[in-house]
C-alpha atoms as a PDB file:
ATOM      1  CA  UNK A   1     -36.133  23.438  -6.495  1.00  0.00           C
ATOM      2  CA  UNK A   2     -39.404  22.063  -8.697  1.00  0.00           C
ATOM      3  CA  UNK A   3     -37.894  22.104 -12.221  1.00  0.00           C
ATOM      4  CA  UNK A   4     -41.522  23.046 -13.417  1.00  0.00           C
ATOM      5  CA  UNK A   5     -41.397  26.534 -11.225  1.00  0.00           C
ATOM      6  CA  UNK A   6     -38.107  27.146 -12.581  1.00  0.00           C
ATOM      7  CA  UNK A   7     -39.092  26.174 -16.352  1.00  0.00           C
ATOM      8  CA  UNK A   8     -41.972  28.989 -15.539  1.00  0.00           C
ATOM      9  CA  UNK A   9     -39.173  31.759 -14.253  1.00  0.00           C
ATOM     10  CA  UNK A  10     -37.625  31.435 -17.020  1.00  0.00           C
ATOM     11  CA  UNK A  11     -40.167  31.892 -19.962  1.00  0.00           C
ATOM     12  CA  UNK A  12     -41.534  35.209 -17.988  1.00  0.00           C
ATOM     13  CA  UNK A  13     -38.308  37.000 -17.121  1.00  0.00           C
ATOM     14  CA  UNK A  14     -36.818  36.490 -20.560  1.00  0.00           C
ATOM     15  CA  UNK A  15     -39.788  37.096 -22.326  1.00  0.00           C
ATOM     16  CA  UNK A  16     -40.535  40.117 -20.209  1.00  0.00           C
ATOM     17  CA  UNK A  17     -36.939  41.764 -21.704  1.00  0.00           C
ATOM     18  CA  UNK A  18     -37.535  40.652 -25.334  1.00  0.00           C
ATOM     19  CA  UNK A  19     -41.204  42.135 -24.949  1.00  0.00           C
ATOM     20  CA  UNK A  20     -39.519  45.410 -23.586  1.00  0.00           C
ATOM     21  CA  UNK A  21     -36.778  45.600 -26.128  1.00  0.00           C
ATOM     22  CA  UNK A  22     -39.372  44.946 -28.997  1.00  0.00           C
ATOM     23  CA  UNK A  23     -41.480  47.999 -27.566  1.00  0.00           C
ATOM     24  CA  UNK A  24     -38.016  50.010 -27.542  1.00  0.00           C
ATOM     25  CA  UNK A  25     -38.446  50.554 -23.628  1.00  0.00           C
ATOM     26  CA  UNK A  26     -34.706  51.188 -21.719  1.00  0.00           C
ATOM     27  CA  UNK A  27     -34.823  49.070 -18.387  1.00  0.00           C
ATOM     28  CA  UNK A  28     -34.822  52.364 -16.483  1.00  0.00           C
ATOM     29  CA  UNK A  29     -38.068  53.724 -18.409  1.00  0.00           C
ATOM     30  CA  UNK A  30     -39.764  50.428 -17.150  1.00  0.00           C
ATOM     31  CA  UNK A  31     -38.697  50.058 -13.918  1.00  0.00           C
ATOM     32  CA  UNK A  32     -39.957  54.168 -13.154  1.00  0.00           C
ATOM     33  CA  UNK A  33     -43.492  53.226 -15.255  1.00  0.00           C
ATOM     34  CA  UNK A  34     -43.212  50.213 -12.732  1.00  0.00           C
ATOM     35  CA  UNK A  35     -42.438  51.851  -9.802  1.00  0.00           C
ATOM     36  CA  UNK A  36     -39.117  49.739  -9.224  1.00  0.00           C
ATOM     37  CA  UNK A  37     -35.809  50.284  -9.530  1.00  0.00           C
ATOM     38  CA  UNK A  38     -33.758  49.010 -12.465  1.00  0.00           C
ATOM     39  CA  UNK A  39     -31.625  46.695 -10.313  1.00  0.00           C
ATOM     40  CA  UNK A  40     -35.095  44.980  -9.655  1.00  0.00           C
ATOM     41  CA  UNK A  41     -36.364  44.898 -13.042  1.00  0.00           C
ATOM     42  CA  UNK A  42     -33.162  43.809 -13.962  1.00  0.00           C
ATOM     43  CA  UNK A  43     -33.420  40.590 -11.077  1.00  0.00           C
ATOM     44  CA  UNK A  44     -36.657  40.126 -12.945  1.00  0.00           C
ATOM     45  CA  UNK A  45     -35.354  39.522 -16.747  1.00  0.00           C
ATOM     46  CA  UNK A  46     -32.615  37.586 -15.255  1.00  0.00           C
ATOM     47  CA  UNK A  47     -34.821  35.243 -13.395  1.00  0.00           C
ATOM     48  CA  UNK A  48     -33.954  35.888  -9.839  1.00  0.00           C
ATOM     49  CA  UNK A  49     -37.114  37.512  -8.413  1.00  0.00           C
ATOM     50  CA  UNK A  50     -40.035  35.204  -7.689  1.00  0.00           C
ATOM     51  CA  UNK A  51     -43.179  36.871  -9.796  1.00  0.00           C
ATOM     52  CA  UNK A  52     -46.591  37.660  -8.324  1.00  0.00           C
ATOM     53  CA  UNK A  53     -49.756  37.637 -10.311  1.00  0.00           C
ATOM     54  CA  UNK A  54     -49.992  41.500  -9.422  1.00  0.00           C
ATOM     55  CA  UNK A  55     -46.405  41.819 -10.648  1.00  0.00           C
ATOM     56  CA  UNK A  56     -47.310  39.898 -14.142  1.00  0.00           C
ATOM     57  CA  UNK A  57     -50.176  42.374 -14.702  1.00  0.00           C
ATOM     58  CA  UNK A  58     -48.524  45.267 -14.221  1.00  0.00           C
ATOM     59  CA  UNK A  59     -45.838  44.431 -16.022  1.00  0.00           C
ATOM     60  CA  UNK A  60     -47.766  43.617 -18.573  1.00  0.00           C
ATOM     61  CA  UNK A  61     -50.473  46.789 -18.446  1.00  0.00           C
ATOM     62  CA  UNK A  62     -46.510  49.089 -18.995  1.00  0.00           C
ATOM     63  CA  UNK A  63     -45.732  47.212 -22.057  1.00  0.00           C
ATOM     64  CA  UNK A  64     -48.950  47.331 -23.318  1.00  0.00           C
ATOM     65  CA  UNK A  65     -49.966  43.800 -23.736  1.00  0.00           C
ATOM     66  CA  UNK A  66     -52.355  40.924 -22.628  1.00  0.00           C
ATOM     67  CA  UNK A  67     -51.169  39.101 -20.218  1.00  0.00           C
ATOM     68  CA  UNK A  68     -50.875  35.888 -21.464  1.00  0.00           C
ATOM     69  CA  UNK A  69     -48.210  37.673 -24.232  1.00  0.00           C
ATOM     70  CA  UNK A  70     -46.054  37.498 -21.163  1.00  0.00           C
ATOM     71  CA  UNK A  71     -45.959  33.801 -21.555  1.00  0.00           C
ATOM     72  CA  UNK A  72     -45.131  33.381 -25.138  1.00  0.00           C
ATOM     73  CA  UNK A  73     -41.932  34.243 -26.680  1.00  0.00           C
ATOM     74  CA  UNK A  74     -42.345  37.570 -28.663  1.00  0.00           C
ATOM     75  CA  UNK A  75     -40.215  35.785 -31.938  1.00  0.00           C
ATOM     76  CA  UNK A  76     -42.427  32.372 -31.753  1.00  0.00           C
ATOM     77  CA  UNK A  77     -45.348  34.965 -32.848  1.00  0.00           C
ATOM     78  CA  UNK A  78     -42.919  36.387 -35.788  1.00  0.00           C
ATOM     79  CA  UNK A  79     -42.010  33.205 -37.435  1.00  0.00           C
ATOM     80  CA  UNK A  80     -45.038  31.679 -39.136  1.00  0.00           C
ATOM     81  CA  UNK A  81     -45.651  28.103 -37.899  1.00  0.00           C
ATOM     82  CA  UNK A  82     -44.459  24.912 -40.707  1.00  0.00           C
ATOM     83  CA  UNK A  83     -47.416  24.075 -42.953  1.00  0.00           C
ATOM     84  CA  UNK A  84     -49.086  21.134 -41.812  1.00  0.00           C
ATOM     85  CA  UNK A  85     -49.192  17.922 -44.707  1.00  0.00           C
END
């Protein structure tokens, strides 16, 4: 497997269930407003489902977010960068 498509599985399906569990979602409320079933959302946080583009945006259009969100790690945008000397 290309360790740089697996690198990218990983930073969307975990950041897609820290992005629903900071909007307070339950995986089954996402996976109806998604049209999927929760075992498939579920393959999806855990990294085992291949994403589409289409699947990205409409993930992202039920949680309410840009797009690119999806691709940054909801806490890294909590903790305020180290001042630069």
């Amino acid at each position: 497997m290309n360790p740089i498509k697996r690198t990218y599985k990983l930073e969307i399906g975990s950041n897609v269930r820290k992005w629903r569990e900071l909007r307070g979602y339950k995986q089954e409320f996402l996976a109806v407003k998604l049209g999927i079933t929760k075992a498939a959302l579920s393959n999806i946080e855990n990294n085992k489902t291949d994403l589409s583009l289409h699947r990205i945006e409409d993930i992202a259009c039920c949680l309410e977010l840009d797009v690119m969100k999806l691709f940054i790690n909801p806490v890294d945008l909590l903790i305020p960068p180290p001042p630069r000397n």
